[in-house]
PDB file of N, CA and C in Angstrom:
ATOM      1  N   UNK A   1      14.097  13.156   3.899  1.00  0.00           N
ATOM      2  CA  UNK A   1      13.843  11.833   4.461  1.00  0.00           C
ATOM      3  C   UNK A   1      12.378  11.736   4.889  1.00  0.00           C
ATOM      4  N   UNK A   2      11.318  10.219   4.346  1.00  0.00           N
ATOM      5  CA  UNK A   2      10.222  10.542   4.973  1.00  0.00           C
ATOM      6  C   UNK A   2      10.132   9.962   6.235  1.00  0.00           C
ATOM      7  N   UNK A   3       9.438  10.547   6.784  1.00  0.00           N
ATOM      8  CA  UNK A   3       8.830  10.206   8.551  1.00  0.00           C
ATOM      9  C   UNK A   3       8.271   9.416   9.284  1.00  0.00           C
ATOM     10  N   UNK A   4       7.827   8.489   8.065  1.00  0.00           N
ATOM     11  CA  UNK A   4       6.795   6.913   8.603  1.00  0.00           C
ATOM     12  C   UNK A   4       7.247   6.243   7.530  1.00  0.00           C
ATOM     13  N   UNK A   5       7.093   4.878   7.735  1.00  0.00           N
ATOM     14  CA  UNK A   5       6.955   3.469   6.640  1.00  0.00           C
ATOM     15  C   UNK A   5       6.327   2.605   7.429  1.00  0.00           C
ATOM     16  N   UNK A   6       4.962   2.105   6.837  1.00  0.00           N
ATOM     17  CA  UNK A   6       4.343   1.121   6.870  1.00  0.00           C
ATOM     18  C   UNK A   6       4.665   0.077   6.123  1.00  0.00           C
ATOM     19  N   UNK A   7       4.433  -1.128   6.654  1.00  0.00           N
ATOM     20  CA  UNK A   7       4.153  -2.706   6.045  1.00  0.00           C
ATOM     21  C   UNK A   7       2.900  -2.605   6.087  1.00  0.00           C
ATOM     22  N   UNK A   8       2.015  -3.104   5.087  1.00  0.00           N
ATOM     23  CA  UNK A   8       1.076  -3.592   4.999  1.00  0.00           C
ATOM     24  C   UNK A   8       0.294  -4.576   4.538  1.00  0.00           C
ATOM     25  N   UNK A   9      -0.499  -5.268   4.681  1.00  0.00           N
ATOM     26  CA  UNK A   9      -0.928  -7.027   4.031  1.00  0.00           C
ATOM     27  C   UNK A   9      -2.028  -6.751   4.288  1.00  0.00           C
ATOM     28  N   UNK A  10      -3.117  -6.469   2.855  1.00  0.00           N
ATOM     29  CA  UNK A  10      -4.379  -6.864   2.482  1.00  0.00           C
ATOM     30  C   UNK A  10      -4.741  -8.461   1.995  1.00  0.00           C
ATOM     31  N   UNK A  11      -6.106  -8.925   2.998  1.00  0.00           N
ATOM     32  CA  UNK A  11      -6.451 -10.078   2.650  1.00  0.00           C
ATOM     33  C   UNK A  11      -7.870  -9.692   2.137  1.00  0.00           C
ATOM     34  N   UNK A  12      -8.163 -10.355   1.317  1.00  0.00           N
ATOM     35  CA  UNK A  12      -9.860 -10.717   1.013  1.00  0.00           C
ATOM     36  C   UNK A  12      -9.244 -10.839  -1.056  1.00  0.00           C
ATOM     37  N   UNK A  13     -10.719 -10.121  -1.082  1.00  0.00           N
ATOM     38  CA  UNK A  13     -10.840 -10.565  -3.081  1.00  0.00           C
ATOM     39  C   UNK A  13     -10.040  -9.126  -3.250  1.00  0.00           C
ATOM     40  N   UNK A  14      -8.201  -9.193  -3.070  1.00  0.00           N
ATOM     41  CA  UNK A  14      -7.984  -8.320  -3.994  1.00  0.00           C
ATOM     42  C   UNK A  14      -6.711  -8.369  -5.097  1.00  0.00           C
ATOM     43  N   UNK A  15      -6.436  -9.671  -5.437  1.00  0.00           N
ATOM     44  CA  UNK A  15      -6.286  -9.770  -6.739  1.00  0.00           C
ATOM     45  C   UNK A  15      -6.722 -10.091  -7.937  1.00  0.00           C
ATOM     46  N   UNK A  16      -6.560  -9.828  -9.113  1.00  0.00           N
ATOM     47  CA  UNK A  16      -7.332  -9.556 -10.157  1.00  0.00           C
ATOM     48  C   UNK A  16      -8.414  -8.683 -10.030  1.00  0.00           C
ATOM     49  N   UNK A  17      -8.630  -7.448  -9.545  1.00  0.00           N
ATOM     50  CA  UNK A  17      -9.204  -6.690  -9.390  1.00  0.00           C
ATOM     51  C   UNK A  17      -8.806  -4.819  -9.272  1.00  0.00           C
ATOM     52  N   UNK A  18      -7.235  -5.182 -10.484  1.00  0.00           N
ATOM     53  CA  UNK A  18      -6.907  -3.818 -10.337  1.00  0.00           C
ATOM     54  C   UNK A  18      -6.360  -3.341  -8.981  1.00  0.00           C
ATOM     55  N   UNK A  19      -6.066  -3.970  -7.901  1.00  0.00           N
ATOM     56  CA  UNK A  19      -5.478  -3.546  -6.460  1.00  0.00           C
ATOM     57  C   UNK A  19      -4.069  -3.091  -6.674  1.00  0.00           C
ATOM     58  N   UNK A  20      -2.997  -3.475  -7.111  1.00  0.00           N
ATOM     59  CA  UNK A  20      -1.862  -3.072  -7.137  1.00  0.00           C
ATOM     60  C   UNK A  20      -1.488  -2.023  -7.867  1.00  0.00           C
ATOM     61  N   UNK A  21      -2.181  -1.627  -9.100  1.00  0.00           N
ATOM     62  CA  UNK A  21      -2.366  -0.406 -10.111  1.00  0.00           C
ATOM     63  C   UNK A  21      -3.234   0.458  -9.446  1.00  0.00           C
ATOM     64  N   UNK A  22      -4.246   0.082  -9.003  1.00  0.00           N
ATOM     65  CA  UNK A  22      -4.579   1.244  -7.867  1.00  0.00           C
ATOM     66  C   UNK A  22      -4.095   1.984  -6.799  1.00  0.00           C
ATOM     67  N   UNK A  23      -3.451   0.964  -5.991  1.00  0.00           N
ATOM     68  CA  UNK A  23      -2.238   1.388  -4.410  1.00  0.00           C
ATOM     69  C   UNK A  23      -1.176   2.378  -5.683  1.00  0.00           C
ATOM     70  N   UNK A  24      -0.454   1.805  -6.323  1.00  0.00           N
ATOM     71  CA  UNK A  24       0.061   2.794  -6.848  1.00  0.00           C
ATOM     72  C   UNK A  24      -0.680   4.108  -6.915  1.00  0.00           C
ATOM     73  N   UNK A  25      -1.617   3.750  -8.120  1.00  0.00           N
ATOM     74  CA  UNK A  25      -1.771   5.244  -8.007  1.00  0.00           C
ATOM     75  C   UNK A  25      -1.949   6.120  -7.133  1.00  0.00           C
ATOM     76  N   UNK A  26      -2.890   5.633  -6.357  1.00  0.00           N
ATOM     77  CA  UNK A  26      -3.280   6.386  -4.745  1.00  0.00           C
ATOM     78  C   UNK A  26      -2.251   6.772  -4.336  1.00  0.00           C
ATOM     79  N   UNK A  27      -0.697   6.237  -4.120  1.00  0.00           N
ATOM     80  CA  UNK A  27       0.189   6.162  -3.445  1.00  0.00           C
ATOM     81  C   UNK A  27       0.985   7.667  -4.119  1.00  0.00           C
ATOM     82  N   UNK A  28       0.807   7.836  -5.524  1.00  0.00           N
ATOM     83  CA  UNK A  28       1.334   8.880  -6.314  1.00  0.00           C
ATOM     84  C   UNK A  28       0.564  10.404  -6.346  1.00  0.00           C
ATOM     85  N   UNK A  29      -0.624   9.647  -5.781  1.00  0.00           N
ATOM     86  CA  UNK A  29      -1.814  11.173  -5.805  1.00  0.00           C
ATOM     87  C   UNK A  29      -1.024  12.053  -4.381  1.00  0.00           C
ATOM     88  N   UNK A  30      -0.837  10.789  -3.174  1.00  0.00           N
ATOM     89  CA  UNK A  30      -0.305  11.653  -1.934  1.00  0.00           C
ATOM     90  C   UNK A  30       1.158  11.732  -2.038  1.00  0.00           C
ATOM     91  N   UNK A  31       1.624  11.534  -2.436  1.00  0.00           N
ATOM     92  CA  UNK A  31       3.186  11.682  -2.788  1.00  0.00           C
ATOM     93  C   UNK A  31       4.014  10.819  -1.504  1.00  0.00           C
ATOM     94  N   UNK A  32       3.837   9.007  -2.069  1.00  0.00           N
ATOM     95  CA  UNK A  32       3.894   8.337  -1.071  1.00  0.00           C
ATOM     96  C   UNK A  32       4.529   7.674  -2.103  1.00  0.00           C
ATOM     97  N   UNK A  33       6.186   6.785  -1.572  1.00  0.00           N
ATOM     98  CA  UNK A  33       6.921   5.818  -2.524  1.00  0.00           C
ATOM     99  C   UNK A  33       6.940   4.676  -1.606  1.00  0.00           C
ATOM    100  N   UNK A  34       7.271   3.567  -1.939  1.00  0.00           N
ATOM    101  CA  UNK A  34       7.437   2.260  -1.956  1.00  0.00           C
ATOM    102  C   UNK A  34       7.294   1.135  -2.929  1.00  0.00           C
ATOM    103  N   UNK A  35       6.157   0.179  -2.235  1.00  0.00           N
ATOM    104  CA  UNK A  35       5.916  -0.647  -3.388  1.00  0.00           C
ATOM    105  C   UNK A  35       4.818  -1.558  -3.013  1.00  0.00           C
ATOM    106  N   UNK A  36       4.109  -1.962  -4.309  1.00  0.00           N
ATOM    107  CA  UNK A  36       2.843  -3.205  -3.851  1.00  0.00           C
ATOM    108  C   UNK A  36       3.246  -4.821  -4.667  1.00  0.00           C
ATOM    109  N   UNK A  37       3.246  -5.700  -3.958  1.00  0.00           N
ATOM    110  CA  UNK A  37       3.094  -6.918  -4.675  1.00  0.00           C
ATOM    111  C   UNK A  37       1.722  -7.866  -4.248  1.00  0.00           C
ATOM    112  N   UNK A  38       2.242  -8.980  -5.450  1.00  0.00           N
ATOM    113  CA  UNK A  38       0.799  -9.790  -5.406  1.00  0.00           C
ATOM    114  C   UNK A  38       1.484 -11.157  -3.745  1.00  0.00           C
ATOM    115  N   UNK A  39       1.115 -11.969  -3.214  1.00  0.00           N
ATOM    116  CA  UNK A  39       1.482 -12.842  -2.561  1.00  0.00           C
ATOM    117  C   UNK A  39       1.331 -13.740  -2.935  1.00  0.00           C
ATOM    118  N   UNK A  40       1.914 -15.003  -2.824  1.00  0.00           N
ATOM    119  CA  UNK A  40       1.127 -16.893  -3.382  1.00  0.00           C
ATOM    120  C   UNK A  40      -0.254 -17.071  -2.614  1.00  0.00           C
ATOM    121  N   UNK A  41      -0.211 -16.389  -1.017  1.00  0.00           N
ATOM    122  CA  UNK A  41      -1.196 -16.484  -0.780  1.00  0.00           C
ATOM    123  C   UNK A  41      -2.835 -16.030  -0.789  1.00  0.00           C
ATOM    124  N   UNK A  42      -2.627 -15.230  -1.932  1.00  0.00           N
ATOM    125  CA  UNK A  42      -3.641 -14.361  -3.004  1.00  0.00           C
ATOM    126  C   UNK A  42      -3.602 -13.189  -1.633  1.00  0.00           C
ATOM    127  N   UNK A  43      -2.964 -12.725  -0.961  1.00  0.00           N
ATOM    128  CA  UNK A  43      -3.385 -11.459  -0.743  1.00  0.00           C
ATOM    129  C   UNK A  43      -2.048 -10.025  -1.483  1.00  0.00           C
ATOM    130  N   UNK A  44      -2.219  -9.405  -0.753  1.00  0.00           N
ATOM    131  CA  UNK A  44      -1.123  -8.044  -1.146  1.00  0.00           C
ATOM    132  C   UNK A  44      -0.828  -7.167   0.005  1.00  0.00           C
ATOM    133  N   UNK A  45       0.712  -7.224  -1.040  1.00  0.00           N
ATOM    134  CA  UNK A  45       1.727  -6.489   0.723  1.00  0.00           C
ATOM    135  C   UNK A  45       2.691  -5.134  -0.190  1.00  0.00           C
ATOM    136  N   UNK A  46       2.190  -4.535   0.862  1.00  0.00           N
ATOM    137  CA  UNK A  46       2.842  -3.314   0.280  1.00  0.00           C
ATOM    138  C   UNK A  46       3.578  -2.380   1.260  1.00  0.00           C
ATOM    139  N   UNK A  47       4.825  -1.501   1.313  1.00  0.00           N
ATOM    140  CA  UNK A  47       5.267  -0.706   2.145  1.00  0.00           C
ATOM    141  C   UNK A  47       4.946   0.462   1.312  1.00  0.00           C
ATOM    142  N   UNK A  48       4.766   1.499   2.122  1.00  0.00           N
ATOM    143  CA  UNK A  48       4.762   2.733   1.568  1.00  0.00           C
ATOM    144  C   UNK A  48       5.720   3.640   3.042  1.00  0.00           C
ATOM    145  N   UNK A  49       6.339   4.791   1.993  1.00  0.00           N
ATOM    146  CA  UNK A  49       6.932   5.882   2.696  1.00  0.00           C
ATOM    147  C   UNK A  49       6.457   6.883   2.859  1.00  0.00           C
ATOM    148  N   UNK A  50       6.309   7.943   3.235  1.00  0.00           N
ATOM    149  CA  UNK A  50       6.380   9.051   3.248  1.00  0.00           C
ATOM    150  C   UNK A  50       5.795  10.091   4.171  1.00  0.00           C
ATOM    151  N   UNK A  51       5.191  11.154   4.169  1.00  0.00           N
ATOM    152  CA  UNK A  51       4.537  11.719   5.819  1.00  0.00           C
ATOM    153  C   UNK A  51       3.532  11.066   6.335  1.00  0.00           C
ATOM    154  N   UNK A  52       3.814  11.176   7.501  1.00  0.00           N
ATOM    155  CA  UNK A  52       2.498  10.242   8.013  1.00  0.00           C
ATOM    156  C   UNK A  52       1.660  10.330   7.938  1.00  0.00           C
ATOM    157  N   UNK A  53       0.614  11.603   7.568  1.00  0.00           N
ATOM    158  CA  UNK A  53      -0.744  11.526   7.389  1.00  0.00           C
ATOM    159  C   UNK A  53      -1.115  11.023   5.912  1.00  0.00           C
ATOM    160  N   UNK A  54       0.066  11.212   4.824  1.00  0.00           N
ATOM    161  CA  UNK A  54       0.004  10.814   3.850  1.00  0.00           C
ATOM    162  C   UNK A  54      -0.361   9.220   3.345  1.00  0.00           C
ATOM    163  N   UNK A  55       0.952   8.883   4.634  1.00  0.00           N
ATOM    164  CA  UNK A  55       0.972   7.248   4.430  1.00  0.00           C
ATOM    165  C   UNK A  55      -0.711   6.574   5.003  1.00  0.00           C
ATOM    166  N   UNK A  56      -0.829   7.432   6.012  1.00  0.00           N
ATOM    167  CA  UNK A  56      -2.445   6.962   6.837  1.00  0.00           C
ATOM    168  C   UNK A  56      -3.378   7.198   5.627  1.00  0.00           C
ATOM    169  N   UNK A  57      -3.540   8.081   4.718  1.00  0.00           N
ATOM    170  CA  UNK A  57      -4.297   8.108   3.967  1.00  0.00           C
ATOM    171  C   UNK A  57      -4.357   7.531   2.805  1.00  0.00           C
ATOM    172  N   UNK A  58      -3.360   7.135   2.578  1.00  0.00           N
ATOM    173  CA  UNK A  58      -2.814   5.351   1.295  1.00  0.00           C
ATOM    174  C   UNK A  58      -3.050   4.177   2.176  1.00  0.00           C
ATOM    175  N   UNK A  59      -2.834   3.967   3.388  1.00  0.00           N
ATOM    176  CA  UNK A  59      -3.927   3.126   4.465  1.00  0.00           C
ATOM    177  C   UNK A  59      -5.474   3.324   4.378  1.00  0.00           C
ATOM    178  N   UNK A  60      -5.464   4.114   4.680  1.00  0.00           N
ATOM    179  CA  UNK A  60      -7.295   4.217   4.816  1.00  0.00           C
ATOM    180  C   UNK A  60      -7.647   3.923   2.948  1.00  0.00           C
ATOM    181  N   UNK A  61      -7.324   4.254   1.753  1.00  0.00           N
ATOM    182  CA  UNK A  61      -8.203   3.816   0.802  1.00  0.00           C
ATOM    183  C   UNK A  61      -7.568   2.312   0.788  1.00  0.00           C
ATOM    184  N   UNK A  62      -6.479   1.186   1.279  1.00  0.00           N
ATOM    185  CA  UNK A  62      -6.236   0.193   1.339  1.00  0.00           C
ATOM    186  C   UNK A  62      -7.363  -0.362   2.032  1.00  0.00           C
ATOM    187  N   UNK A  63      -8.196  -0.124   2.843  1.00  0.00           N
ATOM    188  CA  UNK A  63      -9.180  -0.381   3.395  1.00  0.00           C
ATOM    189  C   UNK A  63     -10.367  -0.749   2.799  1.00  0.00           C
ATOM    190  N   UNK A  64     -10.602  -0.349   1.785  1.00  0.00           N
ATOM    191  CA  UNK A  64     -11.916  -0.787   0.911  1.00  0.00           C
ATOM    192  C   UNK A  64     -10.667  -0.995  -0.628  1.00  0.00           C
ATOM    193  N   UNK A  65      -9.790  -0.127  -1.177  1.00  0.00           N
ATOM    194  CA  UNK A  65      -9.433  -0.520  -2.439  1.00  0.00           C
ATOM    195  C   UNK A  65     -10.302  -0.279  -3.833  1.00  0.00           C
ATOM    196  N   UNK A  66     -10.111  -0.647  -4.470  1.00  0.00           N
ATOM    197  CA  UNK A  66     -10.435  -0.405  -6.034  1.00  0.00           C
ATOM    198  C   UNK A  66     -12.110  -1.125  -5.979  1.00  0.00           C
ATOM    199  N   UNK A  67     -13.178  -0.701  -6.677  1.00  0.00           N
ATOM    200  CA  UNK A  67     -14.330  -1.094  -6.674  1.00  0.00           C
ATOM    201  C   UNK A  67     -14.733  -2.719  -6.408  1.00  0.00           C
ATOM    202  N   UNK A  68     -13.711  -2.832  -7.512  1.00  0.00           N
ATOM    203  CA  UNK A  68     -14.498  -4.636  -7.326  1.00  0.00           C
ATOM    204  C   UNK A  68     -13.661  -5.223  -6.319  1.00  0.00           C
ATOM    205  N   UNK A  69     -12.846  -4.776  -5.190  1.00  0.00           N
ATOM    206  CA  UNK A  69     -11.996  -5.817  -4.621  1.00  0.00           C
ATOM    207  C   UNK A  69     -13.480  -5.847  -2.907  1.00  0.00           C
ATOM    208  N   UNK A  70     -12.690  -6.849  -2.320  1.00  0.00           N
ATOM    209  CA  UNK A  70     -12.718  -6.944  -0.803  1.00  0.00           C
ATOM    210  C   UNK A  70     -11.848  -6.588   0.311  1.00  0.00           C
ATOM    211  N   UNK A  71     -11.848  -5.891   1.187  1.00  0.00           N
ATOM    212  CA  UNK A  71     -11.136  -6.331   1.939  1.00  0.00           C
ATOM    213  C   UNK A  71     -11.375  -6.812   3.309  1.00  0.00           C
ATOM    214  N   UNK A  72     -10.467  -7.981   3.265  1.00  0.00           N
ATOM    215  CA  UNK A  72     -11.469  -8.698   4.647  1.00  0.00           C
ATOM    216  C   UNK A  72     -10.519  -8.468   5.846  1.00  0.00           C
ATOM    217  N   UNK A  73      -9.303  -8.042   5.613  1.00  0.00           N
ATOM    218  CA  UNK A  73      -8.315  -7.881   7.238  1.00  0.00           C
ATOM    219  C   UNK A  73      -7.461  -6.735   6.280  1.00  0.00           C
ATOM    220  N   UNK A  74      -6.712  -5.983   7.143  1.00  0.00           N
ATOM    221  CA  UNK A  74      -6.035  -5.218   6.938  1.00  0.00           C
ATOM    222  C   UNK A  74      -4.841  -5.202   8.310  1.00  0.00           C
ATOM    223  N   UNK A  75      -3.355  -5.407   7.796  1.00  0.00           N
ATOM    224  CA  UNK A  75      -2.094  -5.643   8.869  1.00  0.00           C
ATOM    225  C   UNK A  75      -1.019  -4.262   8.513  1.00  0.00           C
ATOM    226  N   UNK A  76      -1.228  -3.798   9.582  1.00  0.00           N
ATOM    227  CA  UNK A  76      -0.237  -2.890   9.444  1.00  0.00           C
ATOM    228  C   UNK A  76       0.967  -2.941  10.454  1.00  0.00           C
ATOM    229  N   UNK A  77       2.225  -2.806   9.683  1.00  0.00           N
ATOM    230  CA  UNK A  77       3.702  -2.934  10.901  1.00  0.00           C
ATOM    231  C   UNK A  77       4.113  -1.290  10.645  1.00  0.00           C
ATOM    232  N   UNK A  78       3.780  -0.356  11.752  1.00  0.00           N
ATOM    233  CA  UNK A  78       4.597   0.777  11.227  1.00  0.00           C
ATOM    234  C   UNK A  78       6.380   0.462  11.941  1.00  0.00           C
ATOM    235  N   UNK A  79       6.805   0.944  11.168  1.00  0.00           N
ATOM    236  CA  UNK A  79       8.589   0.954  10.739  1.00  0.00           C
ATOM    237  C   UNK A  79       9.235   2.280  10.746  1.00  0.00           C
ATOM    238  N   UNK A  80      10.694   2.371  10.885  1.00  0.00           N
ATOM    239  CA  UNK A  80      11.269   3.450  10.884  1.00  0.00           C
ATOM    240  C   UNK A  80      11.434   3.321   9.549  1.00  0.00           C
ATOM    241  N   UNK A  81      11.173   5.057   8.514  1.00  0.00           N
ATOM    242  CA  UNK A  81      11.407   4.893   7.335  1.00  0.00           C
ATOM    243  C   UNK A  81      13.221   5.154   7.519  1.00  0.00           C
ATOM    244  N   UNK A  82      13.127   4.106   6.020  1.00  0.00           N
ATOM    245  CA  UNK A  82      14.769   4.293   5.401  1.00  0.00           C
ATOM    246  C   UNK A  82      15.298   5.713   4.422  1.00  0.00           C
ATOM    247  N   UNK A  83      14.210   5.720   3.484  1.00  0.00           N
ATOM    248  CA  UNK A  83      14.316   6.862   2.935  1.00  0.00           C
ATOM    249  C   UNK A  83      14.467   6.135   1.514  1.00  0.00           C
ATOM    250  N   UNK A  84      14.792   4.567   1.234  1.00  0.00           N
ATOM    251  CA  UNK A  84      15.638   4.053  -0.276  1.00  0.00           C
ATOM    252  C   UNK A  84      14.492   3.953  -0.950  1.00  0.00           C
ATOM    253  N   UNK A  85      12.988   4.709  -1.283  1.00  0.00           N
ATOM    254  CA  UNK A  85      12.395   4.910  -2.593  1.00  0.00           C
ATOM    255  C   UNK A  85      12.736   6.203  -3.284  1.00  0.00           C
ATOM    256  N   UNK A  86      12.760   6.323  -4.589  1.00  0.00           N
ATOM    257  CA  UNK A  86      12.574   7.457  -5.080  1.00  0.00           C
ATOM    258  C   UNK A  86      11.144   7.460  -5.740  1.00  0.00           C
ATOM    259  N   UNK A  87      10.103   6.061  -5.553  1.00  0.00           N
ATOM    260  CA  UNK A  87       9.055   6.382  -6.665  1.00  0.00           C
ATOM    261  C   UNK A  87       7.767   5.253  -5.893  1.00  0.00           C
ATOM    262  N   UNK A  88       7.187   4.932  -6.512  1.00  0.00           N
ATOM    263  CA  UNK A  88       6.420   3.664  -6.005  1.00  0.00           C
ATOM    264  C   UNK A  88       6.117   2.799  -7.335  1.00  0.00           C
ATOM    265  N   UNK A  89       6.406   1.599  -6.949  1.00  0.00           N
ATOM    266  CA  UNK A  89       6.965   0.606  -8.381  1.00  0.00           C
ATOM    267  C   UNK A  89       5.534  -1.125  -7.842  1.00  0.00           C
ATOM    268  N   UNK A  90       4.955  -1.189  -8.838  1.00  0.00           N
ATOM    269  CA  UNK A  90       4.412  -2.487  -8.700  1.00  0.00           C
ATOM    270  C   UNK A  90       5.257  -3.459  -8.926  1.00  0.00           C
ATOM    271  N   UNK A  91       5.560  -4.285  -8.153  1.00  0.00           N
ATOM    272  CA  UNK A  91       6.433  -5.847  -8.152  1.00  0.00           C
ATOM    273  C   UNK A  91       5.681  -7.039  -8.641  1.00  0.00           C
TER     274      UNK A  91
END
């Protein structure tokens, strides 16, 4: 079972800029599951699972993101994890 789950909601320039194929990957380098989607309101929300320094560190590159994005706010809800990923899936 992992030990943290974050909510998270990036605002600024980060769609169309490779952000959600990136959080994945990042998310797979630390061995972190959940998931990223796009919003109507052009930003991106993503939960991730797994140890907490892991998840803090799929936070911290959410913080700047993939080269060409922005990020202008960063929202984090930490949560009790559930444990129901087995992977991390773009929506």
């Amino acid at each position: 079972m992992p030990e943290a789950r974050a909510a998270v909601r990036i605002i600024g320039r980060v769609q169309g800029v490779w952000f959600r194929q990136s959080t994945k990957q990042t998310a797979k380098n630390f061995g972190v599951t959940g998931w990223v989607r796009n919003n109507p309101d052009r930003s991106v929300e993503a939960v991730f699972e797994g140890e907490r320094n892991d998840v803090q560190s799929v936070i911290d590159w959410c913080k700047h993101g993939p080269e060409m994005a922005r990020v202008d706010d960063l929202q984090i809800d930490w949560q009790h994890a559930t444990g129901e990923f087995c992977d991390f899936q773009v929506r």
